[in-house]
Each structure stands twice: as structure tokens, then as C-alpha cells.
Protein backbone atom coordinates (compact mmCIF):
# COMPACT_ATOMS: atom_id res chain seq x y z
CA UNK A 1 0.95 -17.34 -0.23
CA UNK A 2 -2.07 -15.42 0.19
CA UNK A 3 -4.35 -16.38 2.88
CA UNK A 4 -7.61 -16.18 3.82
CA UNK A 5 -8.25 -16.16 7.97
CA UNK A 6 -11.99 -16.79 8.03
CA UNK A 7 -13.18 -16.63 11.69
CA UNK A 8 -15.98 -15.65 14.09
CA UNK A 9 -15.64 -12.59 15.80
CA UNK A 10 -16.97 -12.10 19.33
CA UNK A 11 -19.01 -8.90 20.52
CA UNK A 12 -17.32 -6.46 22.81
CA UNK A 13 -18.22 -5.16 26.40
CA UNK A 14 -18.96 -8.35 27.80
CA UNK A 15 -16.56 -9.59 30.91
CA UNK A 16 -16.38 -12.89 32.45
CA UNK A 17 -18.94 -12.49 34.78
CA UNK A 18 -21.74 -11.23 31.66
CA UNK A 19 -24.03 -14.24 31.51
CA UNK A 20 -24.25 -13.39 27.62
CA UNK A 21 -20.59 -14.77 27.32
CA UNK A 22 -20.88 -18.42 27.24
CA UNK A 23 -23.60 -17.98 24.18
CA UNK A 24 -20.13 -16.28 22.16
CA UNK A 25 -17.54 -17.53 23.73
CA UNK A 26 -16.06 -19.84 20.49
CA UNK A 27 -16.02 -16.55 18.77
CA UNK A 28 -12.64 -14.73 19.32
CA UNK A 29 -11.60 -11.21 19.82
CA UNK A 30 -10.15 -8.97 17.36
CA UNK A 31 -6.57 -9.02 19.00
CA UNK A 32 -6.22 -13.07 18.58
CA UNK A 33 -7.54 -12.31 15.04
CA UNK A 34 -5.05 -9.81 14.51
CA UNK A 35 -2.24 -11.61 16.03
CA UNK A 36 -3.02 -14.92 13.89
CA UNK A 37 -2.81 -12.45 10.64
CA UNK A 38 0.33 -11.22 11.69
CA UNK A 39 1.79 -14.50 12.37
CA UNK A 40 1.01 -14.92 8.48
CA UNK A 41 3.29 -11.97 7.92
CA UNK A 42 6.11 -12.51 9.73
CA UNK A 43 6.00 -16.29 7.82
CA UNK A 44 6.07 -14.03 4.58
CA UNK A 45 2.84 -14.79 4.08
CA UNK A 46 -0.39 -12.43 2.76
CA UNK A 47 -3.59 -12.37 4.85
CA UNK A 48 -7.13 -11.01 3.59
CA UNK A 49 -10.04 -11.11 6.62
CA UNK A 50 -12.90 -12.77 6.59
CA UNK A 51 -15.36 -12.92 9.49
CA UNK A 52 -18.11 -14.68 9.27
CA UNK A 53 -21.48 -13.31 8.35
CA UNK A 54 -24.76 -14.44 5.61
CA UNK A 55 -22.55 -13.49 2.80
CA UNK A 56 -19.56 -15.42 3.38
CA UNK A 57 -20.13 -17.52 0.46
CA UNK A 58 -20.55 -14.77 -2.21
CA UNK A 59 -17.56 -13.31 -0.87
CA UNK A 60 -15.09 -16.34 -1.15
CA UNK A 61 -16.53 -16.96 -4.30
CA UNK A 62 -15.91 -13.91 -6.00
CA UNK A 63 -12.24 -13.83 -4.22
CA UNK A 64 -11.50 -17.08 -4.85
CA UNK A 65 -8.77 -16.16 -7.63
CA UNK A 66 -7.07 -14.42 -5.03
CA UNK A 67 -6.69 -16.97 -2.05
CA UNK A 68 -4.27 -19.87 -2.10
CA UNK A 69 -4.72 -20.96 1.18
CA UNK A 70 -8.06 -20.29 3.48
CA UNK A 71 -7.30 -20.51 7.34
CA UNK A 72 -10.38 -22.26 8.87
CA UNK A 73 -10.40 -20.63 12.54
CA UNK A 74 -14.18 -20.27 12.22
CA UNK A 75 -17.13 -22.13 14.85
CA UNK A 76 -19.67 -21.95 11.32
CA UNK A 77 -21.66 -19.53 9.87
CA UNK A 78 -24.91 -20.50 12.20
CA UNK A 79 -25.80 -22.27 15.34
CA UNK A 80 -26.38 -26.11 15.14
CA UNK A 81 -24.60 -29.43 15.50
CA UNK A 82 -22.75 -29.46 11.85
CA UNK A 83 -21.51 -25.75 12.26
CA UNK A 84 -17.60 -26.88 12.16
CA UNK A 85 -18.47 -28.25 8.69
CA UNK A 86 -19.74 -25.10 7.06
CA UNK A 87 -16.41 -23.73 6.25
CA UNK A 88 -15.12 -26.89 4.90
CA UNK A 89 -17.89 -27.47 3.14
CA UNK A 90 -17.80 -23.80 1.46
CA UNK A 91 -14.39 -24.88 0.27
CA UNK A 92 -15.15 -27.71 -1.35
CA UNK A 93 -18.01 -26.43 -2.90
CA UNK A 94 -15.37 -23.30 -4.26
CA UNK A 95 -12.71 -25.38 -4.86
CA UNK A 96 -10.59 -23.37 -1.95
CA UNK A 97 -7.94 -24.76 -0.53
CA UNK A 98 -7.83 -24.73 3.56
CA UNK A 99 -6.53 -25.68 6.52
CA UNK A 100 -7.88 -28.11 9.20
CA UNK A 101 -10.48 -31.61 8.75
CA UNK A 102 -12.95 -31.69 6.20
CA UNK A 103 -16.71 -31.41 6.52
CA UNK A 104 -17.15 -35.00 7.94
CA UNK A 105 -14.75 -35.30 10.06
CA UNK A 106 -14.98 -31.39 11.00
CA UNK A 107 -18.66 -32.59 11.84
CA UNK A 108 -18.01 -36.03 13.69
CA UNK A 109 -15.55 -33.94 15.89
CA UNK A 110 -17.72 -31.59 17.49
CA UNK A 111 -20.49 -34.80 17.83
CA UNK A 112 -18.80 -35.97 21.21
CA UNK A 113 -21.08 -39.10 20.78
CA UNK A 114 -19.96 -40.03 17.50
CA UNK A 115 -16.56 -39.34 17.80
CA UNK A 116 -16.60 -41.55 20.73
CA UNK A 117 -18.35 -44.55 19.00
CA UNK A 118 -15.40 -44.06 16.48
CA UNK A 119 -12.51 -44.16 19.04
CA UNK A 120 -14.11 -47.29 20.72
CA UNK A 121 -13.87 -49.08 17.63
CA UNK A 122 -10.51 -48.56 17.13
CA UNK A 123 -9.77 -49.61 20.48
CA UNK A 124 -9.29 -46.49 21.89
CA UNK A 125 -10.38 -46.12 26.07
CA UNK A 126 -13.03 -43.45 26.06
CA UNK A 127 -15.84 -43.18 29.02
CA UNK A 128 -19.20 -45.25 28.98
CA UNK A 129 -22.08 -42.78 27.56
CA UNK A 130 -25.57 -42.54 26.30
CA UNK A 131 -26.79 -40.08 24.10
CA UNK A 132 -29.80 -38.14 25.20
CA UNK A 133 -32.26 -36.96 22.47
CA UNK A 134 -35.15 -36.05 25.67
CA UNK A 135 -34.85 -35.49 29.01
CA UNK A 136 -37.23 -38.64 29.36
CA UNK A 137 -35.17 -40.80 28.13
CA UNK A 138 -34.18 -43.84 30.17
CA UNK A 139 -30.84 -44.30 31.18
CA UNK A 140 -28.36 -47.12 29.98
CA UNK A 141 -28.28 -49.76 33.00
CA UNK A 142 -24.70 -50.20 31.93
CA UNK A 143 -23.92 -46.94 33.33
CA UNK A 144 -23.02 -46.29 36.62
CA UNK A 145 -23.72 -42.89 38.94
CA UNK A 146 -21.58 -40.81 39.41
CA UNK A 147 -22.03 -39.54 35.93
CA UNK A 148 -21.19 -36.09 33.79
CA UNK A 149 -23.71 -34.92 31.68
CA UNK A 150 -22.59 -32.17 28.81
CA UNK A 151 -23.87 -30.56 25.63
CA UNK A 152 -23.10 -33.38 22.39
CA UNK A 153 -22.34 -30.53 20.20
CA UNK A 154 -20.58 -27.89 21.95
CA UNK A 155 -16.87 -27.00 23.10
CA UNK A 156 -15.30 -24.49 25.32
CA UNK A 157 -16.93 -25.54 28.37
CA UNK A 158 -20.31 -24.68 26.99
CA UNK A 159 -22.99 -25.96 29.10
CA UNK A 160 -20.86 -27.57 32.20
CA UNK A 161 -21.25 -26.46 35.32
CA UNK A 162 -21.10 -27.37 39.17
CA UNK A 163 -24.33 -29.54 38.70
CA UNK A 164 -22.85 -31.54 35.69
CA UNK A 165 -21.81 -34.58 37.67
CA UNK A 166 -24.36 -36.30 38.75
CA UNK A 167 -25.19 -38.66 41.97
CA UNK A 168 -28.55 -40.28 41.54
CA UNK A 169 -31.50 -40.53 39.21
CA UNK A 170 -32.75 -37.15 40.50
CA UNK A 171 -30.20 -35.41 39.84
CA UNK A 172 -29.58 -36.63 36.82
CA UNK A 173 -33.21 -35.65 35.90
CA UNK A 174 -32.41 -31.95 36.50
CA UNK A 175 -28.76 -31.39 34.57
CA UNK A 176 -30.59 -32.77 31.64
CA UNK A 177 -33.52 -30.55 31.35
CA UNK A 178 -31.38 -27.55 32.73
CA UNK A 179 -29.38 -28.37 29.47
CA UNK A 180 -32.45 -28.95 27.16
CA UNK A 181 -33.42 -25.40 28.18
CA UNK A 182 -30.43 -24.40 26.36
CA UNK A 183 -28.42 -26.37 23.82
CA UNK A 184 -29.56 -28.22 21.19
CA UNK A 185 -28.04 -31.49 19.45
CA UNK A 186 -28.64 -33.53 22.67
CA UNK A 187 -26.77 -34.31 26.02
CA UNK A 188 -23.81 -36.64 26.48
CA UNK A 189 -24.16 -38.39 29.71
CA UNK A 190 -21.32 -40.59 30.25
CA UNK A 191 -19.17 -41.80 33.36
CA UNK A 192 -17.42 -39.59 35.34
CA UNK A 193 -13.82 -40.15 35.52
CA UNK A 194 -12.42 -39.20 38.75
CA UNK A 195 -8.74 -39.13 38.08
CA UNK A 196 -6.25 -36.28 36.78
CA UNK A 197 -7.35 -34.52 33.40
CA UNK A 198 -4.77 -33.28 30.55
CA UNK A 199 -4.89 -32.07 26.83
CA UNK A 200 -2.36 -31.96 24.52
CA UNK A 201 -2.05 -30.20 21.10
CA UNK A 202 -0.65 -31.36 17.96
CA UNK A 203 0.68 -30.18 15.04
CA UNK A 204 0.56 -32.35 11.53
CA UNK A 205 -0.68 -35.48 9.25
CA UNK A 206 -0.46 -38.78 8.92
CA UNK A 207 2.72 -40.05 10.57
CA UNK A 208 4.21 -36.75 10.51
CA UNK A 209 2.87 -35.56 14.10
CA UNK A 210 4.41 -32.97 16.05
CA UNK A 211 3.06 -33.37 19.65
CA UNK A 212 3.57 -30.23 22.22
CA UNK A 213 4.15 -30.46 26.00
CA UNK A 214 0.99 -32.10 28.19
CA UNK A 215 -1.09 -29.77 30.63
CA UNK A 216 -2.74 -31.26 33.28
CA UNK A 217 -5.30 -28.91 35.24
CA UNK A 218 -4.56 -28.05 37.97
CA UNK A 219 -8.07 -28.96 40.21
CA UNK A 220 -6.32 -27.84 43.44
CA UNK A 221 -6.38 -24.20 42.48
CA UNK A 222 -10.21 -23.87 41.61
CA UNK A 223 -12.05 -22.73 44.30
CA UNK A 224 -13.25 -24.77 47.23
CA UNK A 225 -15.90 -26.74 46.48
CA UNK A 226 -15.70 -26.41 42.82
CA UNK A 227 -16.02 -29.75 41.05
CA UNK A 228 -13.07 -30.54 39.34
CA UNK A 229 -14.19 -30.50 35.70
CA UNK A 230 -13.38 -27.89 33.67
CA UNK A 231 -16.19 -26.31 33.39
CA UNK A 232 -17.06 -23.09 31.74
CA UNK A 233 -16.31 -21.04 34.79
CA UNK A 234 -12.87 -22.72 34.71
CA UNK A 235 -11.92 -21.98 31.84
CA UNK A 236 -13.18 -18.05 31.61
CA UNK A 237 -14.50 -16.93 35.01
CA UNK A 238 -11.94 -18.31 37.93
CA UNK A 239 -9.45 -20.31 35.60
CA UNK A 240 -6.25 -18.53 34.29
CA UNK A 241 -8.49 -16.68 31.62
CA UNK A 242 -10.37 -15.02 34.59
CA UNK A 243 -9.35 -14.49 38.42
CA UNK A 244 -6.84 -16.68 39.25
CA UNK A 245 -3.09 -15.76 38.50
CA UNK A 246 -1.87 -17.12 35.06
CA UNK A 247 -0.32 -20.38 35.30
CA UNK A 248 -2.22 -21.74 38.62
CA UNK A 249 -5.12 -23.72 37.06
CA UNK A 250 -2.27 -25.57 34.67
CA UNK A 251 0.84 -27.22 34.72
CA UNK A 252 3.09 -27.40 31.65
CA UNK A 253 4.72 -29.42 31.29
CA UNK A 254 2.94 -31.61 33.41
CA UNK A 255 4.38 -33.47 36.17
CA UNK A 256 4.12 -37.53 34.50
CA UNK A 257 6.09 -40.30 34.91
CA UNK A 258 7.85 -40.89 31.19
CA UNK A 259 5.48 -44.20 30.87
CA UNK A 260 2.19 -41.98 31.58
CA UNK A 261 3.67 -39.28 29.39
CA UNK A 262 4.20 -42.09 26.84
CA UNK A 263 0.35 -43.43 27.18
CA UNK A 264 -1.29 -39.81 26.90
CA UNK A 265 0.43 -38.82 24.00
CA UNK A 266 -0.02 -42.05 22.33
CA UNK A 267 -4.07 -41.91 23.22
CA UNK A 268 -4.22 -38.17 21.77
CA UNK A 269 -2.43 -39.13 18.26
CA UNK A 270 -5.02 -42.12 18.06
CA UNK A 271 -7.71 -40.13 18.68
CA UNK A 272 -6.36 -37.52 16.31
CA UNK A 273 -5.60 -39.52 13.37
CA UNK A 274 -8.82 -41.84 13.73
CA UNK A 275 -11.52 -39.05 14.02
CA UNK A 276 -9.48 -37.80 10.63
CA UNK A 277 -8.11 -34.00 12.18
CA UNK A 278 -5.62 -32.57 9.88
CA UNK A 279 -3.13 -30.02 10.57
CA UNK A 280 -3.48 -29.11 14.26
CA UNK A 281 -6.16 -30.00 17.01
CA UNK A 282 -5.83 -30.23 20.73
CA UNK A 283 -6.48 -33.84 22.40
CA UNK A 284 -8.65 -33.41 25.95
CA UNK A 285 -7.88 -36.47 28.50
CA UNK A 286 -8.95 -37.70 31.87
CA UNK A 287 -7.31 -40.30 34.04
CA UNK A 288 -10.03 -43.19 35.46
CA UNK A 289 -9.87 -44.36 39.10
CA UNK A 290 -7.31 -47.01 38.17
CA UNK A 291 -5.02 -44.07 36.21
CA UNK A 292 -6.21 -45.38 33.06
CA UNK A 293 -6.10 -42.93 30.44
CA UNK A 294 -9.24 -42.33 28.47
CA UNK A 295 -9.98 -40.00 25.50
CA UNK A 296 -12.52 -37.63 26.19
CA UNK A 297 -13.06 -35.16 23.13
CA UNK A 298 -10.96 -33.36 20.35
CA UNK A 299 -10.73 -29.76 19.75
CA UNK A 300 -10.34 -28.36 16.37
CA UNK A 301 -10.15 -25.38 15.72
CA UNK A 302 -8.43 -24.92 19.11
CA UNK A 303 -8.33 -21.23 20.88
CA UNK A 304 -5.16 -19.47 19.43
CA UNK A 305 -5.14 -16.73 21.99
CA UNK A 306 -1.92 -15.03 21.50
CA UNK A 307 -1.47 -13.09 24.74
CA UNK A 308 0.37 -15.03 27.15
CA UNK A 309 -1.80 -13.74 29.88
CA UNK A 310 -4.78 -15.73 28.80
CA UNK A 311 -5.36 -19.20 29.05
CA UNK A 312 -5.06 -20.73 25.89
CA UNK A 313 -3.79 -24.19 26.33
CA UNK A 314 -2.85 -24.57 22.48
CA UNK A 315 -0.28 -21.37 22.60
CA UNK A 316 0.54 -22.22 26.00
CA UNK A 317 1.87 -25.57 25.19
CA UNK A 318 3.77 -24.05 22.46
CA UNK A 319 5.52 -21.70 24.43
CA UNK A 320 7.04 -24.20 26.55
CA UNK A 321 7.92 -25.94 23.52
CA UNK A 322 9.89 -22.74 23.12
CA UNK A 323 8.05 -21.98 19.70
CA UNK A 324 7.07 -18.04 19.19
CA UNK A 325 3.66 -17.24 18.41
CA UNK A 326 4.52 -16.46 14.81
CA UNK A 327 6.19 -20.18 15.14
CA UNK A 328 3.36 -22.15 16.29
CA UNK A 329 1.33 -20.91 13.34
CA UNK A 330 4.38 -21.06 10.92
CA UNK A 331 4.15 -24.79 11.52
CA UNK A 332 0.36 -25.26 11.24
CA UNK A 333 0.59 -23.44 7.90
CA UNK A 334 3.82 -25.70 7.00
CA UNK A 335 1.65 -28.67 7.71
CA UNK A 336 -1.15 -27.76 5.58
CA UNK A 337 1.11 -26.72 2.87
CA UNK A 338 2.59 -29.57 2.97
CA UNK A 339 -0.31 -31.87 3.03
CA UNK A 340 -1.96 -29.83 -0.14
CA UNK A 341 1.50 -30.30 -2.06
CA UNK A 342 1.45 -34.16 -1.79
């Protein structure tokens, strides 16, 4: 087939410790980028790139005889809360196949509230939250300190921090106009589950769901005092990504009893299939006081770092699956394929 990999590319010369990072962190580097196309290669695939700039749509269009299948690893073409539908929505527009949700549910995933007013309705344990349009705004007197407050519309550990969980009204007061300052698209403040956190990837549709080993992270390797979240400097300043040795801030597989094992990965195909991902996604999950498992967000598209000395949790999973980079996105493409053939 000949594919399109539409993505966002991230600007160079910036290290973990630039505080221009987190602004471009969902965009990737040129050697994922080039790994991912040559994954399409060794499948016996085509690839054509596409990063993402103002004239995206003119150039799809006027290719669009010339792609069979467009690769969605993109974070949208601007800034704002429906940015994971813009691709999608391109598509449909061009009549372009391509891989991953569509606009809504592309849309409803990266809107932690939303997503989480779907899962309750379907039964599915997620935290206690309020959304938070303005820093004034009252809190819920259903919810209970301590509490985590986070960016609705962001991923990647965008906008969480040390002072993310929160103690008392005061301190509640200050995470949310810290994040105001910043993000837009409102703050999630929900309860703050104290218990062990996982995420798990999966691969497929419908019924047909291929789910890789669980991480857990690993909160007894971040440094002392650090909260244990996974915030944005765990992930890319003293995670796996950044200081500490690969492998230390993870386990996989995780260390679960087969009934826990059996409750996480049935929480992260409910999620999955509910919210309406397609093809691959990676399910985020956090343990309450009473080892209850709760849902906490979706990732789609999730990182597809290819070099096994980064933290990448997708690519990692797959690895100990025993699946080959070129694999892991042999099987994502199979699934799409798949789906667009039925």
C-alpha cells in the first residue's frame, strides 16, 4: 500500500532540562518519524511524509490519488482542545482513508472530562472530578482533598507537576491559576488515587483486541520527595526518557497477581472500545486506596519512540511481547487494514 505518515515534528536543540520542551513535547523527532516509515517498508509497504504545517490540506488533497492508507501520528495542525480531530476530520472531508478514531471520538479522547463522563456511564470506575472553566469556580462538595488537578485537554504529562496534588482549599487555589496561566480548555480536578499506577497498550477493533504486557511505574525510583504521579518531569526529565537508567521508572511486565492482571486489562479494553479508539491506543490506570482499579485517561496516538533507550511505554510493551519494531507497527497497519476491508 502506499502510505501517508502525517505527523508533528518537534524543533531541535532543546534537552530535557529547556523549559521550551513541554510546549512541543507531543511533537516527535525525526528519528521516531523515520523509524515508523521504515517499519512501513520492511511490511512491504510505501511511505510519503507529511508533517504538519498551514498547507496540509492542499497537499493531501492534491495527493490524494496517490495514498491508500494515511497514518494519523499527528497532535493537529494548531493548538486547542479538538486538535486530535483535525486529521481525521481532513480525511473525511478528502475521502482518505486512515488509521486511528475518528474526529469525535479522536476529540472526546483528549477531553479527559468527557471521556470520563462516558466511561462512568458504562460502568466503568474512573476518579470523582469537576471540570474547571475559572479558577473561581467553586469546588464540588462531593469531592474530597487530597485532589490532582491537570490540564482537560492535554497529554504527555503536560501541565503536572510536584504541586498538582492538592491538600486544602489554598492550595488548590494556586495549581489552578498556575495552570490557567498556561493551558487552555480548562482544568480537571479530580480525586487523587493513592495506589499503584499502570498503562497498557492495545492493538485492534471490536472484539479483535490484542492487549500487550502491563507497566506499572515504578514511584520508588523517582527522586525523593517527588510525588508519585507521573508528571512531566517523569516522563522526560528524571524518568527513563531523562536521568535515570532505562528500565528503573517501569516494570514490564508488571509484577500482578493473575486476578489484578485480569481486572486492568479488562478496565483498559472497556475504556478503549467505549470512548470508540480504533486500531491502537494506550490505556493509563491507577489503583485507589482499596486496590480498586480505576480508568484514568486514553492515549491515542501513543509515543512510538523506536529507540529502546527511551521511554516509550507503547514500544516498550511490545518488546516484551517479543514483537520487533517493524512488528508492532505491522500489526497496527494489519488492524486498520483490516477494519477498512470489512
Amino acid at each position: 500500500m502506499r502510505i501517508a505518515l502525517v505527523y508533528n515534528l518537534r524543533p531541535v536543540g532543546l534537552d530535557r532540562h529547556d523549559p521550551r520542551l513541554e510546549a512541543v513535547i507531543e511533537g516527535d523527532e525525526w528519528k521516531t518519524i523515520e523509524a515508523i516509515g521504515n517499519a512501513f517498508i520492511a511490511n512491504h509497504h510505501e511511505v510519503s511524509y507529511y508533517p504538519i504545517d498551514s498547507d496540509i490540506y492542499t497537499r493531501l488533497k492534491n495527493d490524494k490519488s496517490k495514498i491508500d492508507l494515511l497514518f494519523n501520528n499527528s497532535e493537529g495542525v494548531s493548538p486547542g482542545p479538538s486538535r486530535e480531530a483535525h486529521i481525521p476530520m481532513l480525511c473525511e472531508i478528502l475521502g482518505i482513508p486512515y488509521t486511528g478514531p475518528d474526529p469525535l471520538s479522536a476529540g472526546l479522547i483528549l477531553n479527559k472530562s468527557r471521556a470520563k463522563e462516558i466511561w462512568r456511564s458504562h460502568g466503568i470506575a474512573t476518579a470523582q472530578s469537576e471540570l474547571f472553566t475559572d479558577p473561581q469556580d467553586n469546588l464540588d462538595p462531593k469531592l474530597h482533598f487530597p485532589l490532582i488537578v491537570k490540564p482537560n485537554g492535554e497529554g504527555s504529562g503536560m501541565g503536572i507537576k510536584n504541586s498538582s496534588i492538592v491538600h486544602n482549599h489554598q492550595q488548590l487555589k494556586f495549581a489552578l491559576s498556575d495552570l490557567f496561566t498556561t493551558y487552555s480548555g480548562g482544568a480537571l480536578v479530580e480525586e487523587y488515587l493513592s495506589g499503584r499506577e499502570f498503562t497498557i497498550g492495545l492493538i485492534g477493533n471490536g472484539d479483535k483486541l490484542l492487549t500487550l504486557p502491563i507497566i506499572e511505574i515504578n514511584f520508588d525510583a523517582f527522586p525523593p520527595g517527588a510525588p508519585k504521579i507521573d508528571t512531566f518531569a517523569a516522563k522526560f526529565v528524571y524518568g527513563a526518557t531523562g536521568e535515570a537508567p532505562m528500565h528503573e521508572t517501569e516494570f514490564c511486565p508488571a509484577k500482578v497477581t493473575p486476578q489484578l492482571a485480569k481486572e486492568l486489562n479488562q478496565a483498559a479494553v472497556a475504556a478503549y472500545q467505549t470512548i470508540g479508539c480504533r486500531d491502537f491506543g494506550r490505556v493509563d490506570l491507577r489503583l485507589n486506596a482499596k486496590g480498586v482499579v480505576h480508568v484514568m485517561e486514553i492515549n491515542h496516538p501513543p509515543g512510538l519512540m523506536s529507540d529502546p533507550e527511551e521511554s516509550s511505554f507503547f514500544t516498550i510493551a511490545g518488546r516484551v511481547a517479543g514483537y520487533t519494531f517493524s512488528q508492532l507497527i505491522g500489526k497496527i497497519l494489519d488492524s486498520a487494514i483490516t477494519r477498512l476491508h470489512h
